[in-house]
Protein backbone atom coordinates (compact mmCIF):
# COMPACT_ATOMS: atom_id res chain seq x y z
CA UNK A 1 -18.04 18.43 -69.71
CA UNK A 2 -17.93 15.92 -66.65
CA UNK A 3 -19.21 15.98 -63.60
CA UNK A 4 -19.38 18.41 -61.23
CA UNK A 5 -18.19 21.31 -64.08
CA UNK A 6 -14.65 20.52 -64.70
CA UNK A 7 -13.89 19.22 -68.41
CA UNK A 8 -12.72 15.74 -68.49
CA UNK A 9 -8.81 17.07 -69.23
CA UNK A 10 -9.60 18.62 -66.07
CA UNK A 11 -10.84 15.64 -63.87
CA UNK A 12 -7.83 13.41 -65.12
CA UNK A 13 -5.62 16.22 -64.08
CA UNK A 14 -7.42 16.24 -60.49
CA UNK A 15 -7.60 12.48 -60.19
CA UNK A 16 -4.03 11.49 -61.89
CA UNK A 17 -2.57 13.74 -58.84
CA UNK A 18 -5.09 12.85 -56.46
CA UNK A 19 -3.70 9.11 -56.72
CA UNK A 20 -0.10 10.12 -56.73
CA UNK A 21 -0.01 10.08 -52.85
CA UNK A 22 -1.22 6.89 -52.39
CA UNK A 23 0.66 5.21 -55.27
CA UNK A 24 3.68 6.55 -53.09
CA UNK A 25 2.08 5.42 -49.48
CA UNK A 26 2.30 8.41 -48.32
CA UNK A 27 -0.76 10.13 -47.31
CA UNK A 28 -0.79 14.18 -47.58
CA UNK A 29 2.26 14.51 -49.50
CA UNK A 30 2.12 17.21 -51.71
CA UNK A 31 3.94 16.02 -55.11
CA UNK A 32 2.55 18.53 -57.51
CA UNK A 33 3.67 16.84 -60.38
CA UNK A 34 4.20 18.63 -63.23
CA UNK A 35 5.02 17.60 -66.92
CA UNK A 36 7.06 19.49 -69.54
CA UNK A 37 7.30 19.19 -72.63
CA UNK A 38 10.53 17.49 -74.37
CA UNK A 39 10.90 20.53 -76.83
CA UNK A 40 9.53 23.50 -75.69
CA UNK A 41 9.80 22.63 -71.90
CA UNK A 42 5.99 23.91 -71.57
CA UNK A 43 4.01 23.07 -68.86
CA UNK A 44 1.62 19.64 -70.16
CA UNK A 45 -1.61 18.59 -69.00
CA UNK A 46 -1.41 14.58 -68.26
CA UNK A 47 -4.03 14.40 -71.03
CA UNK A 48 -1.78 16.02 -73.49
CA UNK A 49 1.12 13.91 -72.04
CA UNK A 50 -0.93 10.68 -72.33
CA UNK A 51 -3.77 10.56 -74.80
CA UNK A 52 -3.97 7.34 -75.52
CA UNK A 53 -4.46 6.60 -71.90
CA UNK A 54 -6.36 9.27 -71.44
CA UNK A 55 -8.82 8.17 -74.38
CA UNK A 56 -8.89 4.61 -72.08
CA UNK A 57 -9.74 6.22 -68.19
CA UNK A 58 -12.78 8.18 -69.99
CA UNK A 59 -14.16 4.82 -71.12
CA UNK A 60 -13.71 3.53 -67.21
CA UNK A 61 -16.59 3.31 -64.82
CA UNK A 62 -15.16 2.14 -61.77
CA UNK A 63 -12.68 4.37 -59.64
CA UNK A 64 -10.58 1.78 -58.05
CA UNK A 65 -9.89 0.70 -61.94
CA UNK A 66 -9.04 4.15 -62.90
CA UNK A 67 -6.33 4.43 -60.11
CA UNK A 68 -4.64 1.20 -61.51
CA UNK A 69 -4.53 2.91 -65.22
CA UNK A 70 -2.80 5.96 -63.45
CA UNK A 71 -0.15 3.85 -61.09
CA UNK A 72 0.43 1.93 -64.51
CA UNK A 73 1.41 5.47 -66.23
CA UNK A 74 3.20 6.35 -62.83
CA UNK A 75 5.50 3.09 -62.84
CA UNK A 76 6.97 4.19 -66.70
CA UNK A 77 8.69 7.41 -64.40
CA UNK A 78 8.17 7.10 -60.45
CA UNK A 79 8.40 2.99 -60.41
CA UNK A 80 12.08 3.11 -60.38
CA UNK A 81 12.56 5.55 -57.77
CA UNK A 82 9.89 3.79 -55.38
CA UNK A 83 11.59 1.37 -52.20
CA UNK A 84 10.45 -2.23 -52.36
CA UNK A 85 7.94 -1.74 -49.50
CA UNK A 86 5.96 0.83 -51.83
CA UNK A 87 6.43 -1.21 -54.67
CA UNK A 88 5.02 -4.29 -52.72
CA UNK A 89 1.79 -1.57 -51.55
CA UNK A 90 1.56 -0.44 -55.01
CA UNK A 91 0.47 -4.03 -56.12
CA UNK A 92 -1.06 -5.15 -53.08
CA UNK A 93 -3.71 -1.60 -53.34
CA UNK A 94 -3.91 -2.47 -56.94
CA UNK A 95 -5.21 -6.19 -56.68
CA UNK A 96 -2.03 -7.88 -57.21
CA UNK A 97 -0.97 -9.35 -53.85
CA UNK A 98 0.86 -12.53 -54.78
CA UNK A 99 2.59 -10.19 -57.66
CA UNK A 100 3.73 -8.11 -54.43
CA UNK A 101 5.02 -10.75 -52.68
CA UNK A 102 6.84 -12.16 -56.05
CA UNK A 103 8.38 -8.91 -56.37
CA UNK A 104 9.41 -9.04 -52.38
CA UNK A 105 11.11 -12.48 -52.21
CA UNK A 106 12.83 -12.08 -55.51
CA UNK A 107 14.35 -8.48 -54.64
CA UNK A 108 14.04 -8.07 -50.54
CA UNK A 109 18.18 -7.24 -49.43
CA UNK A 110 19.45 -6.84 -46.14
CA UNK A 111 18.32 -3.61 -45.65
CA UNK A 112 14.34 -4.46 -46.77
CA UNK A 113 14.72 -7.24 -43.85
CA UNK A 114 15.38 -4.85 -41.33
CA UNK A 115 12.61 -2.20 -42.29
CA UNK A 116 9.34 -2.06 -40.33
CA UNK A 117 7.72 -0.81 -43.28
CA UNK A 118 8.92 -3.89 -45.70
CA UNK A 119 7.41 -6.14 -43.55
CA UNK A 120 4.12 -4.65 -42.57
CA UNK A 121 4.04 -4.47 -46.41
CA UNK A 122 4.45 -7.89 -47.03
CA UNK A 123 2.45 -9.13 -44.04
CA UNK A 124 -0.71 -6.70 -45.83
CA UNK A 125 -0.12 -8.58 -49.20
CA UNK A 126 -0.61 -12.28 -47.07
CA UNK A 127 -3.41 -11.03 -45.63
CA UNK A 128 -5.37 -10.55 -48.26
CA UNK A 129 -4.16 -13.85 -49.76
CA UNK A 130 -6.20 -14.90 -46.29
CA UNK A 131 -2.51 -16.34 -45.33
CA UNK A 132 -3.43 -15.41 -41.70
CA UNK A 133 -0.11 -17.62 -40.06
CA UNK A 134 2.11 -15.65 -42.44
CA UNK A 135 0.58 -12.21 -42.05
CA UNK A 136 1.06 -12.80 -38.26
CA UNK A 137 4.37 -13.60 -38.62
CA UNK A 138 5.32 -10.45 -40.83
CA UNK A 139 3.27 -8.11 -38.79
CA UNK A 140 5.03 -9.47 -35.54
CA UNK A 141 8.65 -9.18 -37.18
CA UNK A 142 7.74 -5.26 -38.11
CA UNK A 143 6.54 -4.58 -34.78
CA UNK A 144 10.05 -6.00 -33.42
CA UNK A 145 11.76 -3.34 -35.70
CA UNK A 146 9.80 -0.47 -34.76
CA UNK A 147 7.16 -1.10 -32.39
CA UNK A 148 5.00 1.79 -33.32
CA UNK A 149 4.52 1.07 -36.53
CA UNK A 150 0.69 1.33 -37.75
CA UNK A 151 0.27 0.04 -40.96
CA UNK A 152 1.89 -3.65 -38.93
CA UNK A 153 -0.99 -2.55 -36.33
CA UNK A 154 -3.68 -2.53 -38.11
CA UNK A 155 -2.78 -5.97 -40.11
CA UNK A 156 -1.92 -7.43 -37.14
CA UNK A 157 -5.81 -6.29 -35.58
CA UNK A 158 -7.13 -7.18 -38.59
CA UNK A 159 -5.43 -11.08 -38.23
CA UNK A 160 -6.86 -11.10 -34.88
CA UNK A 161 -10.34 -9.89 -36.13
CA UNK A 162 -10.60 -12.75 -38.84
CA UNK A 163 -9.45 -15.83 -36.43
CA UNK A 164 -11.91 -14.56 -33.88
CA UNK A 165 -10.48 -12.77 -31.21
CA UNK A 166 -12.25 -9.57 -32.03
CA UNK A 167 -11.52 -8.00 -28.46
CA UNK A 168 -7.72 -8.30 -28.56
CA UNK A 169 -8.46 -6.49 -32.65
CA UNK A 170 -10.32 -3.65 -30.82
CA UNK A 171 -8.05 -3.38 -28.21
CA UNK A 172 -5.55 -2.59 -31.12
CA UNK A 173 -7.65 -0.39 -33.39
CA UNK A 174 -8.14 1.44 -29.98
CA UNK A 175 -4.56 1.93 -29.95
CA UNK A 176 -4.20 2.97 -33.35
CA UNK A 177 -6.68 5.67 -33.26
CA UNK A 178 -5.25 6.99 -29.58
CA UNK A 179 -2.15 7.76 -31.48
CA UNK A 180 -3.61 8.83 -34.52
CA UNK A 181 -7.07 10.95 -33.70
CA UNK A 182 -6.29 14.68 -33.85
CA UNK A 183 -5.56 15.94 -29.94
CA UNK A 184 -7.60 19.20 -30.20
CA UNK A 185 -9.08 19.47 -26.64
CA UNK A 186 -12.03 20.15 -28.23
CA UNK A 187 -14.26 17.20 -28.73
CA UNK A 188 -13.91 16.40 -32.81
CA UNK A 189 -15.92 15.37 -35.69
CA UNK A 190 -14.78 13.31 -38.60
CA UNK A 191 -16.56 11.83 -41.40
CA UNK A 192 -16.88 7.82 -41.69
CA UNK A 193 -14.14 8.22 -44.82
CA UNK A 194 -11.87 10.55 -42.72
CA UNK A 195 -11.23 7.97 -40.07
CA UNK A 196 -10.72 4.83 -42.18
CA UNK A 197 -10.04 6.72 -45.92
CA UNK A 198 -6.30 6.55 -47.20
CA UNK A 199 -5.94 10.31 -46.87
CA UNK A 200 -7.24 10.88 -43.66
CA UNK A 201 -4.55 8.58 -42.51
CA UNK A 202 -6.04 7.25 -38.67
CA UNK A 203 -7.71 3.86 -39.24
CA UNK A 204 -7.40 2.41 -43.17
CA UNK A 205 -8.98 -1.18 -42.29
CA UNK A 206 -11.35 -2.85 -43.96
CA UNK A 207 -11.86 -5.00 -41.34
CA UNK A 208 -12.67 -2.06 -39.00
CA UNK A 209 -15.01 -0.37 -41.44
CA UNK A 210 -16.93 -3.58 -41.90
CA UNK A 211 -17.23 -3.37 -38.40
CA UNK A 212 -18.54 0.65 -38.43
CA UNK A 213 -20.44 0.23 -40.97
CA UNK A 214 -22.68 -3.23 -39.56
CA UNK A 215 -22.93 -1.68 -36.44
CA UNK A 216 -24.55 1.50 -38.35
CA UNK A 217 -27.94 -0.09 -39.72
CA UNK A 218 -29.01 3.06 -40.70
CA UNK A 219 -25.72 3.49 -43.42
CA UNK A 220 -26.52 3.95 -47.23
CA UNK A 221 -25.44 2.74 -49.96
CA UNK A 222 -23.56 5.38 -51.05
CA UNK A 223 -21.36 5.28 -47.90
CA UNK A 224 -20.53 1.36 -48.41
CA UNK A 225 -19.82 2.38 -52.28
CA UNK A 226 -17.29 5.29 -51.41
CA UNK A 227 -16.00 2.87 -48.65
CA UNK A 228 -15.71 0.34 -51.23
CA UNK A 229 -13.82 2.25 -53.49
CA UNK A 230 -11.14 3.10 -50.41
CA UNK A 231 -11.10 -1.29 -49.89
CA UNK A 232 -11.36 -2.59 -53.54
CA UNK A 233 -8.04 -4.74 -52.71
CA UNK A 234 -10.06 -6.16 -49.63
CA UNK A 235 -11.92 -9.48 -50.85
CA UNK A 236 -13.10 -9.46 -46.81
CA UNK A 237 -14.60 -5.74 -47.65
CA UNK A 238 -15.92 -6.50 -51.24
CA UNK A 239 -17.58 -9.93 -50.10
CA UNK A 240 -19.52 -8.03 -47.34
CA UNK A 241 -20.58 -5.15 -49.75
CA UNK A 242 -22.61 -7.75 -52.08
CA UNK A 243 -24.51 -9.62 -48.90
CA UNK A 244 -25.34 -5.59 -48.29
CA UNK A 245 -26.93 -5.55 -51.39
CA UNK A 246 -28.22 -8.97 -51.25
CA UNK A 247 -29.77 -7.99 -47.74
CA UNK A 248 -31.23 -5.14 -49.55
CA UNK A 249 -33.03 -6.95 -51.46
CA UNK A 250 -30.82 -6.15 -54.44
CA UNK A 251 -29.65 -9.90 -55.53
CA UNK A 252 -28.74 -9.41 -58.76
CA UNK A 253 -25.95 -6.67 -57.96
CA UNK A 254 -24.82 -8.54 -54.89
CA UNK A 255 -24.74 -11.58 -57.13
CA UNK A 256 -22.32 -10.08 -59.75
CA UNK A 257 -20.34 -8.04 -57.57
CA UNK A 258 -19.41 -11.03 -55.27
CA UNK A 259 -18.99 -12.71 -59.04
CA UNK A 260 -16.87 -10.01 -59.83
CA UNK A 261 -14.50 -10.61 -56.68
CA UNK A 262 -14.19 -14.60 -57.66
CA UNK A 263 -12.96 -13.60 -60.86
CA UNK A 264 -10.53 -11.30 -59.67
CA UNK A 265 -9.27 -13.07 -56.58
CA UNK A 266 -10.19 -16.70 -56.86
CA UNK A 267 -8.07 -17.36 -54.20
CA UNK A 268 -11.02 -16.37 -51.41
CA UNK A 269 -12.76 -19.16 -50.65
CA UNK A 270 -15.98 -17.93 -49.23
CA UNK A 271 -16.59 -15.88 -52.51
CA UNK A 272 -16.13 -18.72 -54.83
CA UNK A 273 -18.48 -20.84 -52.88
CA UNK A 274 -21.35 -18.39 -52.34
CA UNK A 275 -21.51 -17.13 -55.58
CA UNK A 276 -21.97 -20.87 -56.61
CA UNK A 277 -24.78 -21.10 -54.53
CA UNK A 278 -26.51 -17.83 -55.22
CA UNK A 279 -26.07 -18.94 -59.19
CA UNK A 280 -28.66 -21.59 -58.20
CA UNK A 281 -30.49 -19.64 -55.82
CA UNK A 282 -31.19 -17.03 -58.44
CA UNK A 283 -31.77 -19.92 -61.18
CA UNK A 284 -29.13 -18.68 -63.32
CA UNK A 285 -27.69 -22.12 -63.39
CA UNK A 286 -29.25 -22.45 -67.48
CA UNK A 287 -28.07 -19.01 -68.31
CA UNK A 288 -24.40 -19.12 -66.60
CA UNK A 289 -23.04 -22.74 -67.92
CA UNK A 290 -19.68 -21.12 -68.35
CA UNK A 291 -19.43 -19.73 -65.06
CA UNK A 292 -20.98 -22.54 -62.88
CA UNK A 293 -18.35 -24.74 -64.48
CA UNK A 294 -15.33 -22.61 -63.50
CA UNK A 295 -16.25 -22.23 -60.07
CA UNK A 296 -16.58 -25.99 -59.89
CA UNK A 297 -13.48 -26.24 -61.60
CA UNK A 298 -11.72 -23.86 -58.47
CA UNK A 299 -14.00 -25.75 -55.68
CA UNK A 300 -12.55 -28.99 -57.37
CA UNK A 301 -8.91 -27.94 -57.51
CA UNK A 302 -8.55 -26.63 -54.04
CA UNK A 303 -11.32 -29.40 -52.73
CA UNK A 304 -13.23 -26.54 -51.22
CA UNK A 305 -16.80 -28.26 -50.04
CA UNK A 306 -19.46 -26.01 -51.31
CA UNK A 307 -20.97 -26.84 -48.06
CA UNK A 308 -18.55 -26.01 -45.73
CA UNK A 309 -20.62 -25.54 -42.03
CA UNK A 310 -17.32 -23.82 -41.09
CA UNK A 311 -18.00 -20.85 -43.39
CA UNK A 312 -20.40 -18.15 -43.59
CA UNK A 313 -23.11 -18.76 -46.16
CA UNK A 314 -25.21 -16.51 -48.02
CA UNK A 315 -29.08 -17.14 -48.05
CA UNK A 316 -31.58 -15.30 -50.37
């Protein structure tokens, strides 16, 4: 059995349609996917239609790597019915921004260059690349198409909140969530994951829930690991979960999670640079000869100064 009493058949069922929504980008739809079987046309669990995959998510720890085994099984019979601007979210959500943006210059068509949704897409994607100038741009030339558009909103706040003008960011999160909070009458309550989760659908920013959650001292760590689960694309998010656990006086999982991140997105400077300092802050200079060297190697090639004043450094 797993967790919380449903077989493990029955939690890849749950979780292989739970992802569905967001592999499409659209939150709350209701797909209810449902396999048959070539010969008999019988109903098939996904773990019956997959096994071999199946056999691999069991052996998975980590949610966010789950949901890129499932969009992987998705793409062999929903990728070819997804538009480009999913196609570019798809990637982006599933750590492959400059893979989303290869896909977007080498198939966007006249059509893709006049959709709102294409661009706010794309502008996401340079974002996390920490191409501010570009993500701007793309957010600005969605919000010309369709002015209302919130995912271009929220990239475009979250631009403003990493070049420092966190009051004109506020000003549009506030704008965001005016449109988007439920008008009840009534005063309402949502969870921390309701307002910024995928599914709830209001606020999805990692920018903005970096901002709840440091403003929230008394937050847990399970709330920053559900949170980080919802922003695993976000090397801004995942940079500020390991300081969390370096602050709490956790340095060795701080230490390989912001590890982790360099290896995955080597791109973000101010990963690859503290984790080279918190390598000999933690002695593990001896131990990690391997991994002192390749950080070196990406400080070297992109002649990042390990002591950059401009950028925010980690002390244990």
């Amino acid at each position: 059995m797993s967790e919380q009493g449903f077989t493990m058949e029955e939690a890849f069922e749950r979780e292989f349609q739970a992802t569905i929504p967001r592999y499409l980008s659209k939150p709350g739809v209701n797909v209810d996917l449902q396999l048959r079987h070539k010969e008999t046309d019988e109903v098939m669990r996904f773990a019956a239609a997959f096994p071999e995959q199946f056999e691999n998510w069991k052996t998975i720890q980590s949610l966010p790597d789950r949901r890129g085994l499932i969009y992987s099984i998705l793409d062999s019979f929903m990728g070819n019915d997804l538009k480009l601007w999913q196609i570019v979210q798809r990637f982006t959500d599933d750590r492959y921004p400059q893979r989303a943006l290869e896909i977007a210059n080498a198939h966007a068509d006249e059509n893709d260059k006049y959709s709102a949704d294409y661009w706010a897409a794309v502008a996401k994607a340079h974002f996390i690349l920490t191409d501010y100038t570009e993500a701007d741009k793309c957010a600005n030339n969605a919000l010309v198409l369709d002015a209302g558009n919130v995912g271009a909103k929220i990239v475009r706040a979250d631009v403003l909140h990493m070049t420092g003008k966190a009051e004109a960011a506020h000003e549009l999160y506030n704008e965001v969530l005016k449109e988007r909070l439920p008008r009840t009458g009534e005063e309402i309550s949502l969870t921390f994951m309701q307002l910024v989760g995928f599914d709830g659908n209001i606020l999805p920013s990692p920018l903005y829930a970096l901002d709840w959650l440091q403003s929230h001292p008394d937050t847990d760590e399970d709330t920053w690991d559900n949170a980080s689960d919802e922003f695993y694309y976000s090397p801004h998010f995942r940079a500020q979960h390991a300081y969390y656990l370096l602050q709490q006086k956790e340095p060795m999982k701080g230490f390989v999670k912001l590890f982790t991140l360099s290896k995955e997105m080597p791109w973000y400077k101010e990963a690859i640079i503290n984790s080279w300092h918190l390598i000999h802050q933690l002695g593990l200079a001896e131990n990690m000869p391997e991994g002192k060297a390749w950080l070196e190697s990406i400080m070297e090639s992109n002649k990042w100064d390990a002591h950059d004043h401009g950028m925010h450094k980690m002390e244990i």
